[in-house]
Protein backbone atom coordinates (compact mmCIF):
# COMPACT_ATOMS: atom_id res chain seq x y z
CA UNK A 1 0.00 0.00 0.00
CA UNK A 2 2.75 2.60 1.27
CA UNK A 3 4.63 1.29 -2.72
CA UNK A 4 1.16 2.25 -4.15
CA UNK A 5 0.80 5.98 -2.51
CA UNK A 6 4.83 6.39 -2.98
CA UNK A 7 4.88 5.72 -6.53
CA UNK A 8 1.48 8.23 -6.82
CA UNK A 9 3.00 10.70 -5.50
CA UNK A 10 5.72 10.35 -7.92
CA UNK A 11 3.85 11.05 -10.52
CA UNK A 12 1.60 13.61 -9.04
CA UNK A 13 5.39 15.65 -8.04
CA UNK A 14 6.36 15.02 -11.82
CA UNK A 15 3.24 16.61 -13.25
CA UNK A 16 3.31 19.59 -10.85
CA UNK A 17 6.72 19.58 -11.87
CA UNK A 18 5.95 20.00 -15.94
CA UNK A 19 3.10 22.57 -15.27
CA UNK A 20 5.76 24.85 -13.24
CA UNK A 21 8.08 24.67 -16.39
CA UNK A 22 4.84 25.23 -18.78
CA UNK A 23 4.03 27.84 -16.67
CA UNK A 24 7.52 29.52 -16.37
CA UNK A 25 8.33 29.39 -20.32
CA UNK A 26 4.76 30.38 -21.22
CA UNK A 27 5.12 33.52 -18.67
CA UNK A 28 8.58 34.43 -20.04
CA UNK A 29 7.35 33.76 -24.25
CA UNK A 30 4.60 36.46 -23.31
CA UNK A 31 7.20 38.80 -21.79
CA UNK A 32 9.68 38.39 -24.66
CA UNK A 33 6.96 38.89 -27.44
CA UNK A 34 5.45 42.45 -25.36
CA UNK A 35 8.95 43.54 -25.39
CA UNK A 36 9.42 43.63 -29.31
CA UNK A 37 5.44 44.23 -29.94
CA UNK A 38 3.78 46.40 -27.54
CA UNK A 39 1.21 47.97 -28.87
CA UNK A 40 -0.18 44.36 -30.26
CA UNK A 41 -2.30 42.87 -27.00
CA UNK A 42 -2.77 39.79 -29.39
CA UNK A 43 0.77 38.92 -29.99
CA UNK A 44 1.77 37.44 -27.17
CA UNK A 45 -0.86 35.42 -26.68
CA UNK A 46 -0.59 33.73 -29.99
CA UNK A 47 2.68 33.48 -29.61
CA UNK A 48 2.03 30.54 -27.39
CA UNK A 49 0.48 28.84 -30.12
CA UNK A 50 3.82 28.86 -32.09
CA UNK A 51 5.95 27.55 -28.62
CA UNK A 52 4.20 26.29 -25.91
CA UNK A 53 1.35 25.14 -27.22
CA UNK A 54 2.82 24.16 -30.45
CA UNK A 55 5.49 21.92 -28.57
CA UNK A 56 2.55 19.90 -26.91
CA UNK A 57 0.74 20.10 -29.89
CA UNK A 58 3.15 17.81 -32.53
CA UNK A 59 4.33 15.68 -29.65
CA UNK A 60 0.57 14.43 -29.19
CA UNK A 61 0.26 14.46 -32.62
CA UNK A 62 3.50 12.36 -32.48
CA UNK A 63 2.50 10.05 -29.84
CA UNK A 64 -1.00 9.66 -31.19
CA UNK A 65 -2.20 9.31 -34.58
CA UNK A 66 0.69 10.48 -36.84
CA UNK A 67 1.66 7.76 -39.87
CA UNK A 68 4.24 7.64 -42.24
CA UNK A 69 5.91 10.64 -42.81
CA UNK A 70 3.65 12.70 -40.34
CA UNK A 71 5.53 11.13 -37.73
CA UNK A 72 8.92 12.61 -39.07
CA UNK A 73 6.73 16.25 -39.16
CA UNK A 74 5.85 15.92 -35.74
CA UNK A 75 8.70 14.62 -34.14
CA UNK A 76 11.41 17.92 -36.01
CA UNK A 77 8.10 20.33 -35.48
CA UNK A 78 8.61 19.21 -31.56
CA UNK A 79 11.80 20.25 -30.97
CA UNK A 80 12.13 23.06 -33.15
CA UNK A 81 8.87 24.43 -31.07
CA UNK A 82 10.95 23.68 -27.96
CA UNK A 83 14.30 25.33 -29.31
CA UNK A 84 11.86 28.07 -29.83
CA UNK A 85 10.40 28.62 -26.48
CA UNK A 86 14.28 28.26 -25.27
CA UNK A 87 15.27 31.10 -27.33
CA UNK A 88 11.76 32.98 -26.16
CA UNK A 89 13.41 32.71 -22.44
CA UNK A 90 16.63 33.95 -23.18
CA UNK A 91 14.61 37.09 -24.90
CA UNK A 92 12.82 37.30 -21.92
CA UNK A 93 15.99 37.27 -19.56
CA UNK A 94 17.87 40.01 -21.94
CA UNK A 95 20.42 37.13 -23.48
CA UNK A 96 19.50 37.81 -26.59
CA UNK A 97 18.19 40.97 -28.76
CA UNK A 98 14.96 42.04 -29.78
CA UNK A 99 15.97 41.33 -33.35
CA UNK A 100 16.86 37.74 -32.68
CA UNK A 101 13.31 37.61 -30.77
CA UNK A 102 11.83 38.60 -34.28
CA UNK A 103 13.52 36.38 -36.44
CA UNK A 104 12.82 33.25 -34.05
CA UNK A 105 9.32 34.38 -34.18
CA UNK A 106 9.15 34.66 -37.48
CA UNK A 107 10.87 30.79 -38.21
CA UNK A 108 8.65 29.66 -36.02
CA UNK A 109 5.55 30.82 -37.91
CA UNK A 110 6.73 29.90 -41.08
CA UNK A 111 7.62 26.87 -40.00
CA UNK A 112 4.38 26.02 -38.19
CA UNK A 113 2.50 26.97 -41.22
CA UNK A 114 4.58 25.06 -43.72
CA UNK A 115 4.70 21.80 -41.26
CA UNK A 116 0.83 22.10 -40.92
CA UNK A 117 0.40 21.80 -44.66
CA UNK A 118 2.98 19.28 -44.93
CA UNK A 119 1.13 17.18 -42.40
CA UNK A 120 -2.64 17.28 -43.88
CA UNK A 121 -0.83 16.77 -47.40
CA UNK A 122 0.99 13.62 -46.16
CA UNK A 123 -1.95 11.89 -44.43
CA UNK A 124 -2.54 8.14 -45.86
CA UNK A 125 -5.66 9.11 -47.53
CA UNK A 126 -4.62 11.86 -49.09
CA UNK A 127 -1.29 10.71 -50.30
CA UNK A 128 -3.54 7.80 -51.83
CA UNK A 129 -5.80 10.25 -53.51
CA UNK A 130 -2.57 12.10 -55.01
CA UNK A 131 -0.68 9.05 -56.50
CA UNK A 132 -4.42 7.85 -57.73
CA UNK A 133 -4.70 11.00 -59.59
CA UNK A 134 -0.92 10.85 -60.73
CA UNK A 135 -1.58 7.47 -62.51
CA UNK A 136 -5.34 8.77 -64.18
CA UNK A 137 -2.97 11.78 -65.59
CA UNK A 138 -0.37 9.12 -66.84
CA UNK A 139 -2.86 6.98 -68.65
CA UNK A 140 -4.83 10.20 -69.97
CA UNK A 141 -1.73 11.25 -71.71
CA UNK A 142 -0.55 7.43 -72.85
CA UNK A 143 -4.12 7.18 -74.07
CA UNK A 144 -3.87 10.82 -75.96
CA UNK A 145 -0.56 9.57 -77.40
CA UNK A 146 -1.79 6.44 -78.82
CA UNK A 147 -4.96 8.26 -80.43
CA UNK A 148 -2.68 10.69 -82.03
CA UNK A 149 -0.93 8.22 -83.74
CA UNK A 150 -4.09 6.67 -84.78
CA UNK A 151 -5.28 9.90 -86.18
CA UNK A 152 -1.54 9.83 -87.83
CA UNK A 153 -1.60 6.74 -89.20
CA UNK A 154 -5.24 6.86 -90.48
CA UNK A 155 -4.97 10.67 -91.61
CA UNK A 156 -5.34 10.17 -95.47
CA UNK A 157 -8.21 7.99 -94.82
CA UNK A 158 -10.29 9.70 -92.50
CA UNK A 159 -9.60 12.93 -94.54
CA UNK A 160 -10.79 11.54 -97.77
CA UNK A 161 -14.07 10.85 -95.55
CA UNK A 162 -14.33 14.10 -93.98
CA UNK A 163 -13.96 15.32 -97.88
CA UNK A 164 -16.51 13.48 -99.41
CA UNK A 165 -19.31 15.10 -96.32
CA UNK A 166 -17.87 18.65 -96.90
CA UNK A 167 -18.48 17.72 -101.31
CA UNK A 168 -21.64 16.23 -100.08
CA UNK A 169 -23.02 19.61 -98.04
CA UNK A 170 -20.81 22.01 -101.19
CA UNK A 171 -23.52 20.52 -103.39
CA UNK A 172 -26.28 20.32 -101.25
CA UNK A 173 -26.31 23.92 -100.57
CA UNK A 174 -25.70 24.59 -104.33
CA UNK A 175 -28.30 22.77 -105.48
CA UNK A 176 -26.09 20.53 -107.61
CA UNK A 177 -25.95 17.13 -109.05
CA UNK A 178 -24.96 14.23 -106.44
CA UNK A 179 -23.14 11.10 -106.55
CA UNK A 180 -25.07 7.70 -104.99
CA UNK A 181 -21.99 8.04 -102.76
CA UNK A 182 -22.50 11.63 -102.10
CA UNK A 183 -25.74 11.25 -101.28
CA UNK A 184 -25.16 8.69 -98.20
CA UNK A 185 -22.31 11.00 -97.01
CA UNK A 186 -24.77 13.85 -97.05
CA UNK A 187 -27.86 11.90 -95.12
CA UNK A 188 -24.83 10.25 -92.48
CA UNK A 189 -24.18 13.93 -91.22
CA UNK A 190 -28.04 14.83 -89.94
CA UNK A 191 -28.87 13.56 -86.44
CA UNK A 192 -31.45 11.18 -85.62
CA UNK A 193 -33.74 12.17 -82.67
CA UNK A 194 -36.52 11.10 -80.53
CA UNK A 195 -39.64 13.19 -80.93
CA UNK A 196 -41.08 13.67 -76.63
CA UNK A 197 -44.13 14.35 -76.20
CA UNK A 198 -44.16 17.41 -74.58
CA UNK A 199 -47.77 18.38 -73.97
CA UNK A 200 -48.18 14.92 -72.33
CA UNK A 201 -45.62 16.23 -69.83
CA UNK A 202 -46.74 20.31 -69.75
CA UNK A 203 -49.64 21.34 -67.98
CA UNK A 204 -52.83 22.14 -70.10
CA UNK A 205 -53.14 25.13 -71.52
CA UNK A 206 -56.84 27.18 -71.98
CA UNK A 207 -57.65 26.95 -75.83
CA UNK A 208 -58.21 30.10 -77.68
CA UNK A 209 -61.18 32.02 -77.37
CA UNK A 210 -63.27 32.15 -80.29
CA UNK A 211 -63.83 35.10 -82.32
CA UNK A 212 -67.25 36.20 -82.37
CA UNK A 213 -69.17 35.21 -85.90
CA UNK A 214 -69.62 37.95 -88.52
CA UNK A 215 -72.10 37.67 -90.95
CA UNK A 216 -69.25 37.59 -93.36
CA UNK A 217 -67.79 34.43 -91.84
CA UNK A 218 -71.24 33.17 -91.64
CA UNK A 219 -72.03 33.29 -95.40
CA UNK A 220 -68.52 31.53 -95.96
CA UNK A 221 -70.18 28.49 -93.40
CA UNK A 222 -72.85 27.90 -95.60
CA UNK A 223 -71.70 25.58 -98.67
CA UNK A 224 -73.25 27.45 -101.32
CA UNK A 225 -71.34 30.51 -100.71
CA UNK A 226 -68.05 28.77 -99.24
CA UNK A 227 -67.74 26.14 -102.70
CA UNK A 228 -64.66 26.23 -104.74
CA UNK A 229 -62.41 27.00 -101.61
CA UNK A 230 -59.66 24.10 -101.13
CA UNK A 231 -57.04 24.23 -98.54
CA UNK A 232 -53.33 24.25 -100.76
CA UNK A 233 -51.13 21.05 -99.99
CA UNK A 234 -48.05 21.88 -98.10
CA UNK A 235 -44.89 22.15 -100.01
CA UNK A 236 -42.41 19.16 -99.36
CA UNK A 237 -38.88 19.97 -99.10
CA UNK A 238 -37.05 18.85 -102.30
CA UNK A 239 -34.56 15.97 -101.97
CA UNK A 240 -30.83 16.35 -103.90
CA UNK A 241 -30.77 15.59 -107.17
CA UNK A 242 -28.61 11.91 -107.56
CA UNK A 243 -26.75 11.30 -110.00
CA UNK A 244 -25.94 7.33 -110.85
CA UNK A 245 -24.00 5.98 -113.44
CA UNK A 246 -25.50 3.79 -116.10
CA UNK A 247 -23.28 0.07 -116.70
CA UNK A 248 -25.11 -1.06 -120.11
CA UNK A 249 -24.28 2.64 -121.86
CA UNK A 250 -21.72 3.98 -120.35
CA UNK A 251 -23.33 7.21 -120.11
CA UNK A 252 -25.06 9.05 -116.74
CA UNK A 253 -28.57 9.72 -116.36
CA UNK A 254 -29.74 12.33 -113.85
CA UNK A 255 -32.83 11.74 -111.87
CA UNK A 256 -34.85 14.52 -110.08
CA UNK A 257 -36.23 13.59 -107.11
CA UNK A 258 -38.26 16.40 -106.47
CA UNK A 259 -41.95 16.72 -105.24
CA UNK A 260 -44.70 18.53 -106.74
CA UNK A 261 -46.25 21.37 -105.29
């Protein structure tokens, strides 16, 4: 029992030991940083962020869930935040400048902030998600390679097709004689769609109201007076003329494939 309460107080004496040194460094990093910065009341304060607080701050991060390279962040980022609050004393004490106290306290931010990115880049995860995106880029621009040689390789070809479509549309829009051939190039460049149905999906709208009957109108109603009136058929849209070559002559015949009016 007396072991037990011997080797408790142990440890209780050690902690009250570390929170007098916490204590002591922490008082002496304020009183260095008021000394070069005065008029800032915010200063010191965060100051302790950078040493004291950033010393416990990567050794838990150290001792707890760091992996991989985090750890080796952690564990440099610990005792350059302690070599910091050392230097933060001896500014305190008068050892050392005011100009030293504001180059250690800028290191130390830099340092913090560079070592805090370092750390969320280097996290499994994310390192996974880089070198995942690293290989999509790598087989993007293997795959772009291999089509351009493709395109390379096949360029003669696919330009005599891309010429017979732009001869096809020339003669379309011209009105001119076309080739069997021509005329397939010129139907593979429209797009087939599907036709929706889009009053089955729109709300109905009110018809039109009707216009109140004159007696004009009304003569036209009867039959004997509306005879000899017959609605015009709609004008189709004329097809390209095709031109096909004739094997038993020798000679070409042009047909018109045009609709009447």
């Amino acid at each position: 029992m007396f072991d037990r309460i011997g080797k408790d107080t142990k440890v209780f004496a050690y902690y009250v030991f570390v929170a007098l040194v916490i204590a002591w460094t922490a008082n002496r990093t304020l009183d260095a940083v008021r000394s070069v910065i005065p008029n800032d009341s915010y200063a010191p304060y965060i100051a302790l962020g950078l040493f004291d607080a950033g010393a416990l701050g990567w050794l838990s991060a150290f001792l707890g869930h760091a992996k991989g390279t985090q750890r080796t962040i952690a564990f440099w980022m610990t005792w350059a935040s302690l070599a910091g609050i050392a230097l933060m004393v001896a500014g305190a004490l008068g050892l050392i400048d005011a100009e030293a106290i504001k180059l250690t306290l800028t290191g130390a931010t830099v340092c913090n902030v560079f070592a805090a990115y370092a750390y969320h880049i280097t996290s499994p995860a994310n390192k996974e998600q880089i070198e995942t995106q690293n290989l999509e880029d790598t087989l993007e621009a293997e795959a772009l390679q291999i089509a351009r040689a493709d395109i390379e390789r096949q360029a003669k070809q696919l330009g005599r097709l891309m010429a017979n479509r732009v001869t096809a549309r020339i003669k379309y829009r011209l009105t001119l004689p076309m080739t069997e051939a021509e005329r397939k190039e010129w139907k593979a460049n429209t797009v087939e769609g599907e036709v929706k149905d889009i009053e089955a999906d729109s709300p109905a709208l009110p018809g039109p109201q009707a216009a109140p009957m004159t007696f004009t109108a009304w003569l036209k109603a009867i039959p004997f007076f509306g005879r000899g009136r017959r609605p015009q058929a709609p004008q189709s849209e004329n097809e390209p003329i095709t031109t096909s070559t004739s094997n038993g002559s020798g000679s070409e015949e042009s047909t018109e494939d045009n609709s009447q009016e």
